[in-house]
Protein backbone atom coordinates (compact mmCIF):
# COMPACT_ATOMS: atom_id res chain seq x y z
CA UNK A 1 -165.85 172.98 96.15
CA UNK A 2 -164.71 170.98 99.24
CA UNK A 3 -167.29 170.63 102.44
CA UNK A 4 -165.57 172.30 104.81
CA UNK A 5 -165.41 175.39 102.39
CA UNK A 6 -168.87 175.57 101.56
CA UNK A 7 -169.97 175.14 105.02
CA UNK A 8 -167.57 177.86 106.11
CA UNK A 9 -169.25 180.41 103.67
CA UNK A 10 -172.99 179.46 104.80
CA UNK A 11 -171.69 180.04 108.20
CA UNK A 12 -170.27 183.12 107.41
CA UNK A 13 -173.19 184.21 105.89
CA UNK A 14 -175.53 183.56 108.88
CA UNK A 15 -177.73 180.78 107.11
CA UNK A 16 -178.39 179.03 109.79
CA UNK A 17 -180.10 175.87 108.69
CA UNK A 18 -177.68 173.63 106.57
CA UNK A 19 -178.78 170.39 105.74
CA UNK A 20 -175.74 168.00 104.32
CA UNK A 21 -177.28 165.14 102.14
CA UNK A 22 -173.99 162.46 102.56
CA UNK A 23 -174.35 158.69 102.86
CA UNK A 24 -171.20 158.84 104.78
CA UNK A 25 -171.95 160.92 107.83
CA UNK A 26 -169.14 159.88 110.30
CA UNK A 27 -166.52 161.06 107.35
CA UNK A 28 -168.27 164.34 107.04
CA UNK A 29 -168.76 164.98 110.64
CA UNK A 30 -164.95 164.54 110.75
CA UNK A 31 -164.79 166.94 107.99
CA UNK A 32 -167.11 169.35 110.37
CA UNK A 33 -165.16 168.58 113.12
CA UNK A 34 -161.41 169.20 111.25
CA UNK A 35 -163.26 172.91 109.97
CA UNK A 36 -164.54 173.81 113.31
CA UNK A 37 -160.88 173.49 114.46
CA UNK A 38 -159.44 175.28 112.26
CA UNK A 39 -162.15 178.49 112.82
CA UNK A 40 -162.59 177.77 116.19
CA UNK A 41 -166.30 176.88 116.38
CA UNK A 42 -167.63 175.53 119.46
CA UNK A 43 -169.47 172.29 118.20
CA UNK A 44 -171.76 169.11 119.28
CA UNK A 45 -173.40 166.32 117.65
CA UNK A 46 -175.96 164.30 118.72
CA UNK A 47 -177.79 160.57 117.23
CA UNK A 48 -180.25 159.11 118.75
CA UNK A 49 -178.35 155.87 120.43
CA UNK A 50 -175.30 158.27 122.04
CA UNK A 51 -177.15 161.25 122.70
CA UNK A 52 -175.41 164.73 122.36
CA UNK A 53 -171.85 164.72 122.44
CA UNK A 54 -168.94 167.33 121.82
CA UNK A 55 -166.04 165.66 119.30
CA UNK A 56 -163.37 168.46 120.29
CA UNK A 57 -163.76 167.63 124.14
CA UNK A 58 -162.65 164.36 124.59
CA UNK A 59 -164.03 164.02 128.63
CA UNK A 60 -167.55 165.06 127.11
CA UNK A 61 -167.75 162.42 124.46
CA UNK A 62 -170.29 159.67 125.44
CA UNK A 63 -171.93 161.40 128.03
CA UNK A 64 -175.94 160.54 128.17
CA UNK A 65 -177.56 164.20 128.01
CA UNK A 66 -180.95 164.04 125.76
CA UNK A 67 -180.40 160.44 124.48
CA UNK A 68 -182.73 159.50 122.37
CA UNK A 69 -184.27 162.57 122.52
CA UNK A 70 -184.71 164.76 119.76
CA UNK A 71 -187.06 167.40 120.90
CA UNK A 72 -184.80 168.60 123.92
CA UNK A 73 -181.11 168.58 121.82
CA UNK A 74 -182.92 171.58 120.20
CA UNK A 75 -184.05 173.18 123.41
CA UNK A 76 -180.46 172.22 124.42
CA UNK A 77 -178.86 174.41 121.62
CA UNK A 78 -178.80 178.11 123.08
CA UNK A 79 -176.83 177.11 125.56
CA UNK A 80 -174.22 176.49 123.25
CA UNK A 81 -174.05 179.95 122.53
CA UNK A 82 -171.93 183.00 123.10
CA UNK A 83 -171.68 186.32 122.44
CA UNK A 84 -169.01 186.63 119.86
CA UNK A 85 -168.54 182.56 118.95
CA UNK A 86 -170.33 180.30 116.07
CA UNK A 87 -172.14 177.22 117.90
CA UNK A 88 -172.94 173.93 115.44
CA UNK A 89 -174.89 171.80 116.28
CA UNK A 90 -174.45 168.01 113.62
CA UNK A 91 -177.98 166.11 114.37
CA UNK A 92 -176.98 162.79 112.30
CA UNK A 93 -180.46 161.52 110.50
CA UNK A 94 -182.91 164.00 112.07
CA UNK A 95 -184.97 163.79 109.12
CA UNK A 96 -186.73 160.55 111.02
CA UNK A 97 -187.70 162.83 113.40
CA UNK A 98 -188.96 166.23 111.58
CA UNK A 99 -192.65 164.30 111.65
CA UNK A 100 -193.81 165.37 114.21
CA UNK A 101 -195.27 168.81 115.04
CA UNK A 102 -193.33 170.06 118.26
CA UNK A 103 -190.27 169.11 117.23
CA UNK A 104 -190.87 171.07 113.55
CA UNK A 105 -192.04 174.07 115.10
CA UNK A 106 -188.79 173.89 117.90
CA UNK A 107 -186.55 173.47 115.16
CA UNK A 108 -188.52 176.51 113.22
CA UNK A 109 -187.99 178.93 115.94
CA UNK A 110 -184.12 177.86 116.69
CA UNK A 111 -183.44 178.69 113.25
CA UNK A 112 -185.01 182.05 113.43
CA UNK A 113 -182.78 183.03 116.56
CA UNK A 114 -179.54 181.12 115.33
CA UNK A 115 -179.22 184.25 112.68
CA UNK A 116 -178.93 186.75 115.89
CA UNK A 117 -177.10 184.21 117.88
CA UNK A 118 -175.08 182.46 115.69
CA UNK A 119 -176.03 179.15 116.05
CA UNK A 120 -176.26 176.48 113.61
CA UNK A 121 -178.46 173.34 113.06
CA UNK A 122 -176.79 170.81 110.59
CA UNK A 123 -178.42 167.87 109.43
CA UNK A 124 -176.37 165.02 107.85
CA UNK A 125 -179.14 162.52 106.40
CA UNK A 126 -178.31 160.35 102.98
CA UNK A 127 -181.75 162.01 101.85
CA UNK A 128 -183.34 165.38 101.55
CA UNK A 129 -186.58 165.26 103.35
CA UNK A 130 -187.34 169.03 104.91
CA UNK A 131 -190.71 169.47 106.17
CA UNK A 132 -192.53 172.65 103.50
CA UNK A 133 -192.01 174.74 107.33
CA UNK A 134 -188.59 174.31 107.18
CA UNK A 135 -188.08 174.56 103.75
CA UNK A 136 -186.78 178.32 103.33
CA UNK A 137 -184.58 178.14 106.23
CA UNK A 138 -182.42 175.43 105.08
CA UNK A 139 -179.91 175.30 102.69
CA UNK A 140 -178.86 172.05 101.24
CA UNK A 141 -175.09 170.65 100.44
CA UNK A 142 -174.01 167.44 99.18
CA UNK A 143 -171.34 165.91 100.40
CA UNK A 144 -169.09 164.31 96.82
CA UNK A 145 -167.74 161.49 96.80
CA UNK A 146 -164.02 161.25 96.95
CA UNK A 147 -161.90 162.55 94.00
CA UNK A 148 -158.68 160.58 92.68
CA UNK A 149 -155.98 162.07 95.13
CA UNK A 150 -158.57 160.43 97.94
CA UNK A 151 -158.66 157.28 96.22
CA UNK A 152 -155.37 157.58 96.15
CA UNK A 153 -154.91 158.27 99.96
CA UNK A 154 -157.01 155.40 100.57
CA UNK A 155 -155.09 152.61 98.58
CA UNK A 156 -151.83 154.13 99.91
CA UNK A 157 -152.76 153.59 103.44
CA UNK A 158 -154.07 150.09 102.86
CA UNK A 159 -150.47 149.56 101.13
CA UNK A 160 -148.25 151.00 103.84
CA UNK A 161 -146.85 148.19 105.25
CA UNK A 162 -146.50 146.55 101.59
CA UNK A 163 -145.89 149.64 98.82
CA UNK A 164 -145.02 147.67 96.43
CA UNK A 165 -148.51 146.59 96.38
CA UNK A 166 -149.39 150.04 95.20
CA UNK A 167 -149.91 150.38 91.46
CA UNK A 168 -148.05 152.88 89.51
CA UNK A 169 -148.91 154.80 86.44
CA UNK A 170 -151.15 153.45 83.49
CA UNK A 171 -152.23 150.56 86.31
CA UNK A 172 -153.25 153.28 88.74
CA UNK A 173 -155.12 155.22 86.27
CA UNK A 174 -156.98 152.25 85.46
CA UNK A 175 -157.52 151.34 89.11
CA UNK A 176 -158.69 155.07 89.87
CA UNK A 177 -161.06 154.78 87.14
CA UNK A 178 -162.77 151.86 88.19
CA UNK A 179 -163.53 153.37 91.42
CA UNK A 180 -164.76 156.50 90.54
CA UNK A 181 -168.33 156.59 91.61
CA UNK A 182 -167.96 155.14 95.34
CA UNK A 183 -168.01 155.94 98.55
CA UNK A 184 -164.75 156.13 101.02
CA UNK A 185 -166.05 152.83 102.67
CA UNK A 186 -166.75 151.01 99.78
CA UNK A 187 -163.43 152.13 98.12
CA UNK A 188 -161.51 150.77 100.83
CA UNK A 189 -163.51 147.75 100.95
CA UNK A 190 -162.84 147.33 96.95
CA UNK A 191 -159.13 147.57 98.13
CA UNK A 192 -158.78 145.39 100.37
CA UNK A 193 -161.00 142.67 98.84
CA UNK A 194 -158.30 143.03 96.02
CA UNK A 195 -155.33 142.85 97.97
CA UNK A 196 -156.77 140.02 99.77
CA UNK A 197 -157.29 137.76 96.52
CA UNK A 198 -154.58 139.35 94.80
CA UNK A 199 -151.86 140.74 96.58
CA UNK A 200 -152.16 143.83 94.66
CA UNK A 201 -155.04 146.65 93.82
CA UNK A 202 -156.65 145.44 90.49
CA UNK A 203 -159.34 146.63 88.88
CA UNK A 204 -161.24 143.12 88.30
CA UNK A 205 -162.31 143.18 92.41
CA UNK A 206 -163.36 147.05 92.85
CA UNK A 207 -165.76 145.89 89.23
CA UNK A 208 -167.13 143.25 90.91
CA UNK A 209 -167.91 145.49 94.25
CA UNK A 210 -169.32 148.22 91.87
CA UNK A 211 -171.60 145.49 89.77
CA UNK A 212 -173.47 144.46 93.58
CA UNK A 213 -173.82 148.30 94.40
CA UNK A 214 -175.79 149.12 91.35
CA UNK A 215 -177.77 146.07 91.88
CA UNK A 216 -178.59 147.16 95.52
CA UNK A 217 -179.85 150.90 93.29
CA UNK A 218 -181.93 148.56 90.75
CA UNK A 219 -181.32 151.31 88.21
CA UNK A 220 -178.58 150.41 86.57
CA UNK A 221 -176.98 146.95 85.75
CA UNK A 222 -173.43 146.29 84.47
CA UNK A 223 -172.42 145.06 81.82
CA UNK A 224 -169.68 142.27 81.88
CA UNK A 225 -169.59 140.12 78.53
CA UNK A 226 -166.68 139.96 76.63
CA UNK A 227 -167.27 141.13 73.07
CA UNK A 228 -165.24 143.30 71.34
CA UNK A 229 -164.97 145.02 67.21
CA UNK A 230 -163.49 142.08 66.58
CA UNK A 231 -166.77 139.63 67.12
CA UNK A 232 -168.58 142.44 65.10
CA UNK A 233 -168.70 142.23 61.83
CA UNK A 234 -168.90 145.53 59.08
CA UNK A 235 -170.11 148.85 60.51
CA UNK A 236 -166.43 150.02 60.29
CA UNK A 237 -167.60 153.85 59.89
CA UNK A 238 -169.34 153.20 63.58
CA UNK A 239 -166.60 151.74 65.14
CA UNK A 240 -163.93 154.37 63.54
CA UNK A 241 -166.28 157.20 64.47
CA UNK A 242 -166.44 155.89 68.69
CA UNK A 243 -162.95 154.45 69.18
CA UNK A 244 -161.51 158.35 67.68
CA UNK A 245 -164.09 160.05 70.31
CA UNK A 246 -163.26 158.18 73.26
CA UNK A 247 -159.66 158.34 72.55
CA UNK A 248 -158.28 158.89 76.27
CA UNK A 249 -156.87 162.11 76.98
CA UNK A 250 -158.86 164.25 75.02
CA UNK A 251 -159.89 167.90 76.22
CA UNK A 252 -163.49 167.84 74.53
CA UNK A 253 -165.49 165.29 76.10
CA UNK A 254 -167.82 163.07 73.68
CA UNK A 255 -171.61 163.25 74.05
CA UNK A 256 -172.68 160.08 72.55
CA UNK A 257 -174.79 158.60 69.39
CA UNK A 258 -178.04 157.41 68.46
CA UNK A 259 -177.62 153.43 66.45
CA UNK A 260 -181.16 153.66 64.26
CA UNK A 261 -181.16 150.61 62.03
CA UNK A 262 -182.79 147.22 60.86
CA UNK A 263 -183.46 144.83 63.59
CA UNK A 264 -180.64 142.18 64.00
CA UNK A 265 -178.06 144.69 61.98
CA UNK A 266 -175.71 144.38 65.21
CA UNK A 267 -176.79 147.95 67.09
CA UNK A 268 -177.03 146.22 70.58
CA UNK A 269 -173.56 144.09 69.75
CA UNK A 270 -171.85 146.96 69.15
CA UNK A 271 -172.80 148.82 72.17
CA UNK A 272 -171.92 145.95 74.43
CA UNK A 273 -168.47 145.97 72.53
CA UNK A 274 -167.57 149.40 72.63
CA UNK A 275 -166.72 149.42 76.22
CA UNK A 276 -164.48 146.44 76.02
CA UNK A 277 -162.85 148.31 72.91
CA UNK A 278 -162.18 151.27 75.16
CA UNK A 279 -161.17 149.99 78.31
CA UNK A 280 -164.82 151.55 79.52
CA UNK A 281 -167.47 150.11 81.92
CA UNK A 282 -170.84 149.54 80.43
CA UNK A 283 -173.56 150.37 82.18
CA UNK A 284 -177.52 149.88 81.06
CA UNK A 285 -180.28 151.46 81.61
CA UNK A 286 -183.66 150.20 81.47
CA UNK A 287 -185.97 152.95 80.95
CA UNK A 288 -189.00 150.45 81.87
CA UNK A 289 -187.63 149.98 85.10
CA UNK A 290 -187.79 153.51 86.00
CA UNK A 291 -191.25 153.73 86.45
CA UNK A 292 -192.38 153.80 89.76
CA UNK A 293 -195.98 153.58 91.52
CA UNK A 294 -195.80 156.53 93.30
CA UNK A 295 -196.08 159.57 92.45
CA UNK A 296 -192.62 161.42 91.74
CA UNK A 297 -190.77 158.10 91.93
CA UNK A 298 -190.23 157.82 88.25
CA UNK A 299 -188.88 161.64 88.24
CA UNK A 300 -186.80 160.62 91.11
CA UNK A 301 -185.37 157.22 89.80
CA UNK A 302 -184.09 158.82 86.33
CA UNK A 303 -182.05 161.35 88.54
CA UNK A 304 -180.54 159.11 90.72
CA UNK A 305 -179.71 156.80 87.81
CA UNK A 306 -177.98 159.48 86.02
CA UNK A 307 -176.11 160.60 89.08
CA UNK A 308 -174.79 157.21 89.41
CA UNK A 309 -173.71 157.46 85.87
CA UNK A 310 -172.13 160.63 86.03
CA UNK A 311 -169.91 159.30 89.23
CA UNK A 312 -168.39 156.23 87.30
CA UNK A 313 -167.47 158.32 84.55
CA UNK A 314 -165.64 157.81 82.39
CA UNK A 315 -168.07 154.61 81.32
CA UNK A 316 -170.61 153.80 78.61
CA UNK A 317 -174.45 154.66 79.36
CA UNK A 318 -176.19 152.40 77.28
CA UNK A 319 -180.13 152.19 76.57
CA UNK A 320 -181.85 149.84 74.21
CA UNK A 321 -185.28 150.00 72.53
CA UNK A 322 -185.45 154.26 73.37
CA UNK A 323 -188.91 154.69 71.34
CA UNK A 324 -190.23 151.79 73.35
CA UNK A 325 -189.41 153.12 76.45
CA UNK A 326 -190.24 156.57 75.27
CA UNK A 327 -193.80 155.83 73.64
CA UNK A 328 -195.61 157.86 76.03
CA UNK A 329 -194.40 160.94 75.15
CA UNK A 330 -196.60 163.25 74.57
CA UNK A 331 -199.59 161.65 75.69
CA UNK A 332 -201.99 161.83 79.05
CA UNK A 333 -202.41 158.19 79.73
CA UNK A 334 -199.83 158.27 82.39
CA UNK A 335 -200.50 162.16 83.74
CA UNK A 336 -197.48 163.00 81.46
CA UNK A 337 -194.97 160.85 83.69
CA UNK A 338 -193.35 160.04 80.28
CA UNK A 339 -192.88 163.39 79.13
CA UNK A 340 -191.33 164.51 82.19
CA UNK A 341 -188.74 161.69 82.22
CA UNK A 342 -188.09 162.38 78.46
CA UNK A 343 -187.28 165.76 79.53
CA UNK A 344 -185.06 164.90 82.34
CA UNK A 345 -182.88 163.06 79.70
CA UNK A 346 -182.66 165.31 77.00
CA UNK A 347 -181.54 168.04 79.65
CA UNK A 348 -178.95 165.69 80.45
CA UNK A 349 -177.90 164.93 77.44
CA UNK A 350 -177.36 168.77 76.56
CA UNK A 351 -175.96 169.47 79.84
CA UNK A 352 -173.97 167.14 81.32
CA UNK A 353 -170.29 167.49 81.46
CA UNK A 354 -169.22 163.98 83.30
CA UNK A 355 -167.31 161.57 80.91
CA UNK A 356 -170.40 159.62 79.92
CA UNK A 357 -170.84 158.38 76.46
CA UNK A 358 -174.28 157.75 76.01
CA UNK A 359 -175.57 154.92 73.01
CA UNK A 360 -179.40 154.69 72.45
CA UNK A 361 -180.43 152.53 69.95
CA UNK A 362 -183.92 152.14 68.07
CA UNK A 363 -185.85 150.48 65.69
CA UNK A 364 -188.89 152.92 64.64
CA UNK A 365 -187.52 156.16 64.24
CA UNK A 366 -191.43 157.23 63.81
CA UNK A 367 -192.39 156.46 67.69
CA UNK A 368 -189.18 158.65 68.43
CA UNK A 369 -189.42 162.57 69.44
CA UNK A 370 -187.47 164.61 67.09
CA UNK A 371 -185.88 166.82 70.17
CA UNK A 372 -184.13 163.59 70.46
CA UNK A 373 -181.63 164.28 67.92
CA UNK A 374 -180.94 168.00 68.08
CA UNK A 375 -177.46 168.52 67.62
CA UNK A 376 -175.16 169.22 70.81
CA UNK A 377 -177.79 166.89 72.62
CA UNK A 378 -175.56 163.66 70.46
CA UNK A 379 -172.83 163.63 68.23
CA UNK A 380 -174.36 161.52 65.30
CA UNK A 381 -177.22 159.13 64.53
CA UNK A 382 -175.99 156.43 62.66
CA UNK A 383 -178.29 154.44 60.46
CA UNK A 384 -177.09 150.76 60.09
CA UNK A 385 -178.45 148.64 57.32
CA UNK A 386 -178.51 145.42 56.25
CA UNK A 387 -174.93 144.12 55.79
CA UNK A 388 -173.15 144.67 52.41
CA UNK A 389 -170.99 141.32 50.70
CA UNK A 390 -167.86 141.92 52.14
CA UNK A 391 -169.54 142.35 55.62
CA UNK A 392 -171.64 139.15 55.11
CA UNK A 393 -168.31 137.20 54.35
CA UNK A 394 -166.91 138.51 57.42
CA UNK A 395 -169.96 137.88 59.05
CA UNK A 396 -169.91 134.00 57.86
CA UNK A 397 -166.30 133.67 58.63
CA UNK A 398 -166.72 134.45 62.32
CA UNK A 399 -169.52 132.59 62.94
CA UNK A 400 -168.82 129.53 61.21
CA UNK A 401 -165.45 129.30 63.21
CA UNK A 402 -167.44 130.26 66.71
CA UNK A 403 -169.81 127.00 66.08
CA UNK A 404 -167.23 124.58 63.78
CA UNK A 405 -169.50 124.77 60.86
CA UNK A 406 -167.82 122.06 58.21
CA UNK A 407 -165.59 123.87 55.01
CA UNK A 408 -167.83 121.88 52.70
CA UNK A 409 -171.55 123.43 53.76
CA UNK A 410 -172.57 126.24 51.05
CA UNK A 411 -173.72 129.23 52.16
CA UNK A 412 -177.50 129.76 51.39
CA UNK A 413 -178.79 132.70 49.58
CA UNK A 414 -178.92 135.15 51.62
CA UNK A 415 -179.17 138.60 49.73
CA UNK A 416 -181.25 140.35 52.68
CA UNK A 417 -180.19 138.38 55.76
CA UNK A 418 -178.98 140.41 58.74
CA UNK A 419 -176.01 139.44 61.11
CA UNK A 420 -178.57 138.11 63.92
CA UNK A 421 -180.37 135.59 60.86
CA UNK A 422 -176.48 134.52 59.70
CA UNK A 423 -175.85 133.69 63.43
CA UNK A 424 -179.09 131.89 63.56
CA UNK A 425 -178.26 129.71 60.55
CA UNK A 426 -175.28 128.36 61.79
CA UNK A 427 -176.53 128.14 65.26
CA UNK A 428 -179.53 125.75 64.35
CA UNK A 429 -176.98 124.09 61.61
CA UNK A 430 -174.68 122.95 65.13
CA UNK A 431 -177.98 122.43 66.61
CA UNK A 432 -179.75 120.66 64.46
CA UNK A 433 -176.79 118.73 62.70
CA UNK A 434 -177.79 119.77 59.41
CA UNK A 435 -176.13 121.65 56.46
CA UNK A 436 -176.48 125.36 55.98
CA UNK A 437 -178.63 125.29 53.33
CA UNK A 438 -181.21 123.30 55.49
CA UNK A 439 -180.74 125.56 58.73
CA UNK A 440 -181.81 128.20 56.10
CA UNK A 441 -185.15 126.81 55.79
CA UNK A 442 -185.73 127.60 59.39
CA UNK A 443 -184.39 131.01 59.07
CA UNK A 444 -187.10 133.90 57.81
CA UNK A 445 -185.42 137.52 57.15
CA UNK A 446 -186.79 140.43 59.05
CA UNK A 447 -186.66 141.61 55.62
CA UNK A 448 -190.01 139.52 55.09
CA UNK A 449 -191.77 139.60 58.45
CA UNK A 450 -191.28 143.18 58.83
CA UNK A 451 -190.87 144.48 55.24
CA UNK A 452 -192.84 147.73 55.49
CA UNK A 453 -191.17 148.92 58.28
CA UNK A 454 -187.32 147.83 56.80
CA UNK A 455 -188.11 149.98 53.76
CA UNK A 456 -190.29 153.13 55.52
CA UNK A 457 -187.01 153.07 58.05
CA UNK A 458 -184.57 153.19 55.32
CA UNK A 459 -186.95 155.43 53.21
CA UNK A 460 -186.51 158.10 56.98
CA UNK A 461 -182.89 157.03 57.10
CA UNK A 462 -181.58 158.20 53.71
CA UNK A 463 -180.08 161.49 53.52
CA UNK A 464 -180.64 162.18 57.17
CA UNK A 465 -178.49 159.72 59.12
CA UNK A 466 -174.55 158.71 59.18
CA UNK A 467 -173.77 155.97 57.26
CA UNK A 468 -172.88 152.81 59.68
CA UNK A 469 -171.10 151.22 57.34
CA UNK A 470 -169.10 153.24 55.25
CA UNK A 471 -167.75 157.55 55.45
CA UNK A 472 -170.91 159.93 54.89
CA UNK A 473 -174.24 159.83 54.68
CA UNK A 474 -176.64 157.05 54.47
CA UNK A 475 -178.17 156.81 50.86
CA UNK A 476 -180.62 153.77 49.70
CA UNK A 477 -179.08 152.25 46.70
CA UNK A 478 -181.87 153.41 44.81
CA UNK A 479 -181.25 156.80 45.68
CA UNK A 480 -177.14 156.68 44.57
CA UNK A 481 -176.36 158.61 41.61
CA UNK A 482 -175.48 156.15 38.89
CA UNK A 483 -172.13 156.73 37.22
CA UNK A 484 -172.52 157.95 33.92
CA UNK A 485 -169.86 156.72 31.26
CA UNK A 486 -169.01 156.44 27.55
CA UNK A 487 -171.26 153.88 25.82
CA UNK A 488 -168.94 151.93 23.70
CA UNK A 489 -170.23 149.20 21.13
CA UNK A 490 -168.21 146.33 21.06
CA UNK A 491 -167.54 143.76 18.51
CA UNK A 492 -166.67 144.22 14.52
CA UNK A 493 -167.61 147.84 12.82
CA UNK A 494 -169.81 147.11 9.93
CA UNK A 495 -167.87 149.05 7.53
């Protein structure tokens, strides 16, 4: 629902506190202004550098009453009144000044009479910050961010001298989609930093734009490597499984899946691929970073950081290491801060109806809450193991091309090696200037350093997780029936 029509029901309805969290206050107030028009409201709005000043009256704008103060704009507000009309009253970021006690209780007693008289305080602030007074006599709206046919507004009036500067079709899809998620000022900024460098609207500018806002949020980083399927090798049952899901144009919307597996078997790789593969930014969450000193801040920072990932949907929300960041769960050494940010993600994950494909990967499935994988929360846990022979040869391949390994070095043994220790051979063979089967002797398999864990996570793994590698479900090869045949005894019969 649109601002103006949600603050025309509230209005309607006599609430007269309405507080409008937007971090774009002039386009809102214009929003106000256009509704108060159009219903014939009487309204003002006052800051604290231009004082109180009435938009539909243009020989009233910039006059000087109650600059800079925010105590008498309130005491200013009856007289705004009248006996059949709807006063508003737009204080821009009076949350600075609802510290102190006289101007709390002023505003407390204006918003008991503005039910009788019809008179409204609104409050456009980028934050929610009511004083527990004022609590039950506001009612808070957020102002969206702009939809595709406002994006769309935007580029065209940037483009009006120059249409042909406009994208069309497929490239406009792609342009709206990488400008979902910001504001009207930063999307026209995105614009025109495009059309400056390029003549046209591409999405390569409004990325880069979007990459320095979610550094300014710290809660999210983007992704910009280059990888793809095709610098992955094996886990073709993975990749099959995503690129179907995320298949544009689709009228269920995918959830996401959990990558459990061996250390080094490629579960990070592929995530960083997969949005490459599907034309999908990549975004990454650190759940470390989330924590916060304060108290609340963690709560806070996980919400925010899911908003923003919600509002540059479609994209990829991907978080590595989840029982590491998650290994407080359940306990009391942080006053259950943990648990309550573990909750705020699984709600998300069961409710959320943004185009967000979420990845989380892990390594201990033990450290790992089991509420994690409820179905409807993800669409499959995939368990990847350690490559089979065809995927080591493809694994080989690649890499020996990506660091010029000579034809005539051998491959070493390497029966349990994962992708990451058949990167690391040929890496230090480059390095080093040695053969393979010497870079080997540098090279120890998780497989040894971590054996008990490899074979209690595959022991976990099998019959409970999709296979990464191949259709079904994940079975040790000691667990797969053997194929029972006719014994037949070769050679001569002795008769």
């Amino acid at each position: 629902m649109k601002l103006a029509e949600q603050l025309n029901d509230y209005i309607n309805a006599a609430f007269s506190g309405i507080w409008i969290q937007s971090f774009e206050p002039d386009e809102a107030e214009h929003e106000i202004v256009r509704a108060a028009d159009e219903k014939n409201w009487k309204i003002a709005a006052w800051d604290v550098a231009g004082g109180l000043r009435f938009p539909k009256a243009a020989e009233s704008a910039g006059t000087d009453v109650a600059t800079g103060d925010p105590l008498a704009v309130l005491r200013a507000l009856p007289a705004l009144a009248s006996e059949k009309g709807t006063a508003l009253l737009v204080l821009h970021n009076y949350h600075r000044f609802l510290n102190d006690p006289e101007v709390v209780q002023t505003a407390f007693s204006q918003l008991v009479a503005g039910k009788r008289q019809r008179t409204f305080i609104v409050v456009l602030a980028p934050i929610v910050q009511i004083p527990v007074e004022l609590e039950k006599h506001f009612v808070v709206i957020e102002h969206s961010l702009p939809d595709r046919e406002q994006l769309v507004g935007i580029a065209r009036e940037l483009t009006t001298e120059n249409p042909e500067d406009l994208p069309t079709g497929e490239s406009m899809e792609r342009v709206l989609d990488s400008a979902a998620g910001l504001t009207r000022y930063e999307a026209e900024g995105a614009f025109a930093l495009s059309l400056t460098r390029h003549n046209a609207i591409r999405p390569e500018a409004i990325w880069e734009l979007k990459a320095q806002t979610l550094k300014k949020s710290n809660l999210l980083t983007l992704h910009r490597g280059q990888e793809t399927f095709d610098s992955l090798g094996g886990l073709s049952n993975l990749k099959d499984f995503c690129r179907r899901a995320l298949q544009p144009g689709k009228q269920v919307k995918a959830r996401g899946v959990l990558a459990l597996g061996v250390p080094g078997s490629g579960k990070s790789c592929f995530a960083k691929a997969l949005g490459n593969e599907t034309g999908r930014p990549t975004l990454t969450l650190d759940v470390g970073a989330l924590y916060g000193s304060l108290v609340g801040a963690t709560e806070a920072n996980i919400r925010q950081a899911l908003r923003i990932a919600d509002a540059m949907a479609p994209c990829i929300l991907f978080t590595d290491e989840l029982e590491k960041g998650l290994s407080g769960v359940g306990g009391q050494g942080d006053s259950g801060v943990s648990t309550r940010l573990f909750g705020t993600i699984l709600s998300w994950l069961a409710d959320h109806e943004s185009d967000v494909f979420f990845i989380g990967t892990a390594n201990d499935v033990s450290k790992l809450p089991p509420e994690f994988t409820r179905a409807e929360r993800l669409d499959g846990v995939f368990f990847l193991d350690l490559p089979n022979i065809a995927e080591r040869d493809r694994i080989w391949a690649m890499y020996r091309q990506q660091f010029a390994i000579a034809e005539n070095y051998q491959r070493p043994d390497d029966t349990s090696w994962t992708g990451a220790e058949i990167r690391a051979c040929c890496r230090l063979s480059a390095l080093l200037d040695v053969t393979l089967s010497q870079a080997a002797q540098h090279v120890v398999p998780v497989t040894v350093t971590a054996a008990e864990s490899v074979e209690k996570l595959r022991t976990w793994a099998g019959g409970r997780c999709l296979n990464a590698s191949e259709p079904g479900i994940y079975q040790r090869a000691s667990d797969r029936p053997i194929r029972t045949g006719r014994r037949v005894q070769r050679g001569p019969s002795n008769n």
